[in-house]
N, C-alpha and C. Protein backbone atom coordinates (compact mmCIF):
# COMPACT_ATOMS: atom_id res chain seq x y z
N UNK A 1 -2.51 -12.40 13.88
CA UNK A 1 -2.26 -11.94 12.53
C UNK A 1 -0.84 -11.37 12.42
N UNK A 2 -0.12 -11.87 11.47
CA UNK A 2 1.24 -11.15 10.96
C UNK A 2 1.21 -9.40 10.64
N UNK A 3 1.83 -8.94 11.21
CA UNK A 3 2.27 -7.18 11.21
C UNK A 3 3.10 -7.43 9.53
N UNK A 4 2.96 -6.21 8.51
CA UNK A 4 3.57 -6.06 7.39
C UNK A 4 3.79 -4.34 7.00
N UNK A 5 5.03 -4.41 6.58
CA UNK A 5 5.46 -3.21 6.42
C UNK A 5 5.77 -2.53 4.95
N UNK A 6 4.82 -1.84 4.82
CA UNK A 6 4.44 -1.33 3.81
C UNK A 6 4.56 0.23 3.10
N UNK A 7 5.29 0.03 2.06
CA UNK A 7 6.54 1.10 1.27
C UNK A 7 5.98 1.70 0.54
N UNK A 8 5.79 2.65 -0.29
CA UNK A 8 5.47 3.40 -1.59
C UNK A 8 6.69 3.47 -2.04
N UNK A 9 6.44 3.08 -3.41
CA UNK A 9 7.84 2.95 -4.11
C UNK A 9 7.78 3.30 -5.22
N UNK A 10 6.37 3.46 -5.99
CA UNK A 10 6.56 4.81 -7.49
C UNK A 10 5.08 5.36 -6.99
N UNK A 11 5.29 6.68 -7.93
CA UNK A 11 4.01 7.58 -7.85
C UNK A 11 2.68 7.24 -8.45
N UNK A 12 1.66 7.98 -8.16
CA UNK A 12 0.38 8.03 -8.04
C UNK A 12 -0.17 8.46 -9.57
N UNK A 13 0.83 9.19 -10.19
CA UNK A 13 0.76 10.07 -10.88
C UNK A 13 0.04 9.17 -12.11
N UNK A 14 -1.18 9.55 -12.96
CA UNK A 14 -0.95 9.17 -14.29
C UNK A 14 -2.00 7.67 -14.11
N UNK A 15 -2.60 7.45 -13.02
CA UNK A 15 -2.86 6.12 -12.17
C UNK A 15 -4.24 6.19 -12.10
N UNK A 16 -4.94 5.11 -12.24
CA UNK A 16 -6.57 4.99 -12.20
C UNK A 16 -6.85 5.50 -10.37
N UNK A 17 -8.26 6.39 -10.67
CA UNK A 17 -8.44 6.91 -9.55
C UNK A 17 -8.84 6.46 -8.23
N UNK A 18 -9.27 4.68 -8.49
CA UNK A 18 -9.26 3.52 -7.48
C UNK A 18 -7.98 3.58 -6.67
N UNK A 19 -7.26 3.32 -7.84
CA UNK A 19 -5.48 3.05 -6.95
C UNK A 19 -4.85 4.24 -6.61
N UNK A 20 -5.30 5.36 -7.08
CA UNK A 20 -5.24 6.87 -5.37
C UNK A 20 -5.66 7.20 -4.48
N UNK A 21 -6.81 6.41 -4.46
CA UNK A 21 -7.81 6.29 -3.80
C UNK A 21 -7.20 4.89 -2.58
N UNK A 22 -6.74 3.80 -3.10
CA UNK A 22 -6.08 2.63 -1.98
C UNK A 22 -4.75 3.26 -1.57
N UNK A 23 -4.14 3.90 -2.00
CA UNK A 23 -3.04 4.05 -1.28
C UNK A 23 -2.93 4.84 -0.66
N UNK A 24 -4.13 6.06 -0.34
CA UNK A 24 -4.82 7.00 0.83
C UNK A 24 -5.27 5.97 1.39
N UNK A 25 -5.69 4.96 1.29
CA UNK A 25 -6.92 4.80 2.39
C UNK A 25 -5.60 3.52 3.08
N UNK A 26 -4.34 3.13 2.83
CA UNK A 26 -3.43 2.60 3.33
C UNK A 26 -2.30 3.39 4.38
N UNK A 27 -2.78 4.69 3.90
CA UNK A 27 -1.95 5.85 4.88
C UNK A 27 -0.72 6.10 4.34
N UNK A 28 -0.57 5.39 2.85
CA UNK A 28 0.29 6.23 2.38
C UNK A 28 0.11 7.36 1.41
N UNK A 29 1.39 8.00 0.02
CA UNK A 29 0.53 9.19 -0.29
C UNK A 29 1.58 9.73 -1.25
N UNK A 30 3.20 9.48 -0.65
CA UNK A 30 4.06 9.90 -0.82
C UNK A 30 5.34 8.64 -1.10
N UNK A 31 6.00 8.92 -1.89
CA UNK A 31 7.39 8.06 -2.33
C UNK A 31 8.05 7.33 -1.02
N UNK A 32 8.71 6.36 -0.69
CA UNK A 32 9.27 5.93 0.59
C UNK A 32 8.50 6.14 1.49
N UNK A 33 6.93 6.53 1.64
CA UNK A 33 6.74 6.37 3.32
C UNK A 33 6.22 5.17 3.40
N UNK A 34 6.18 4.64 4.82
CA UNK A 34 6.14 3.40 4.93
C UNK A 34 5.09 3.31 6.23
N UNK A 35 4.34 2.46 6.41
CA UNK A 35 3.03 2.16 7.55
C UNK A 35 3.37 0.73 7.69
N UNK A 36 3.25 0.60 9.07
CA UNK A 36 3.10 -1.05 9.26
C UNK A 36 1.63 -1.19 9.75
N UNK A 37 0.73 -2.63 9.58
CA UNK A 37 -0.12 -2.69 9.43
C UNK A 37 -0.15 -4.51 10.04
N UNK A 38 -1.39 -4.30 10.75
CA UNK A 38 -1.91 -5.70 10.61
C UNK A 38 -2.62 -6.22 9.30
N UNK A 39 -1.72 -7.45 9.06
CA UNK A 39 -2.53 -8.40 7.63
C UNK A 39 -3.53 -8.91 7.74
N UNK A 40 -4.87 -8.60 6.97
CA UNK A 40 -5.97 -9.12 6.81
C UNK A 40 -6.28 -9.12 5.90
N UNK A 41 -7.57 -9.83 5.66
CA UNK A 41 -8.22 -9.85 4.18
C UNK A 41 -8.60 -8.91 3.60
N UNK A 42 -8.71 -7.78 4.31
CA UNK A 42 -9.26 -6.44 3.63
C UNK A 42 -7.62 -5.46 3.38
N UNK A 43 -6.89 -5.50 3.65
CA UNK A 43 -5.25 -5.12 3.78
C UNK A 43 -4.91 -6.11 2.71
N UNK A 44 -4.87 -7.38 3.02
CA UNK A 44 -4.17 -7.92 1.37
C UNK A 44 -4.64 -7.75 0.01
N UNK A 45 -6.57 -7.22 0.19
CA UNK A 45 -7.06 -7.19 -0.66
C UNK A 45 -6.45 -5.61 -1.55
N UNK A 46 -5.80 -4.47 -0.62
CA UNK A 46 -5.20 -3.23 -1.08
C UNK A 46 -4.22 -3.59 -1.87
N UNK A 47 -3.51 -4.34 -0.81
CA UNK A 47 -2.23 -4.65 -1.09
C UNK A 47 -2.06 -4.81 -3.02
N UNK A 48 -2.92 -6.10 -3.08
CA UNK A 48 -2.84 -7.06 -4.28
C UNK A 48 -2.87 -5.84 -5.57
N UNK A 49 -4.04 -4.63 -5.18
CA UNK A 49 -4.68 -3.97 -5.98
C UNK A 49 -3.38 -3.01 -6.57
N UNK A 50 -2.73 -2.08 -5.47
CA UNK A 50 -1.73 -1.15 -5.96
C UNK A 50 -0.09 -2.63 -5.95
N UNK A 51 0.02 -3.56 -6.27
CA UNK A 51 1.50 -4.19 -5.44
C UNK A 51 2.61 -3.55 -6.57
N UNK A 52 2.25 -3.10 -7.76
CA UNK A 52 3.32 -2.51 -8.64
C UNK A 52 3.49 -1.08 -8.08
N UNK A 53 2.94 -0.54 -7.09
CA UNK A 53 2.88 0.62 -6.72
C UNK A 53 3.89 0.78 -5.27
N UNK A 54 4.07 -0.38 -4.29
CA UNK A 54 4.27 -0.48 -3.21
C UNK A 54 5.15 -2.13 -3.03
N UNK A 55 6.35 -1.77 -2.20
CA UNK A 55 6.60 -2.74 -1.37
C UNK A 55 6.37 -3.11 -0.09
N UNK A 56 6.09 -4.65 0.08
CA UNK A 56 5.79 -5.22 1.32
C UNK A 56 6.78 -6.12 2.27
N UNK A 57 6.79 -5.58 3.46
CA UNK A 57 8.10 -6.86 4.19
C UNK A 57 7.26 -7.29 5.16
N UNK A 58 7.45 -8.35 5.59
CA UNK A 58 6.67 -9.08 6.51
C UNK A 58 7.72 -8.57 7.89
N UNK A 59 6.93 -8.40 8.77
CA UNK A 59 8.05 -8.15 10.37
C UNK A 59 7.96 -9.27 10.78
């Protein structure tokens, strides 16, 4: 599986409580922090949910 590196890039703030809820459970939380992660179907499925919330780079 491809490793992907994964950004917070606007806030939480103001945001349905699902998508504060995925971007805790992605380990992020905060503006610019970033987690790399193995890609899977349950990881792309986050991904897809917050992607206006977060950037992704493939390593």
């Amino acid at each position: 599986m491809a490793k992907v590196k994964i950004t917070q890039v606007r806030s939480t703030i103001d945001r349905p409580e699902v998508q504060k809820r995925t971007i805790t459970a992605l380990g992020l939380g905060k503006i610019n922090r970033s987690v790399e992660v193995e890609l899977n179907g349950a990881i792309a499925g986050m991904i897809r949910k917050v992607n206006h919330l977060v950037r992704v780079e493939e390593l």
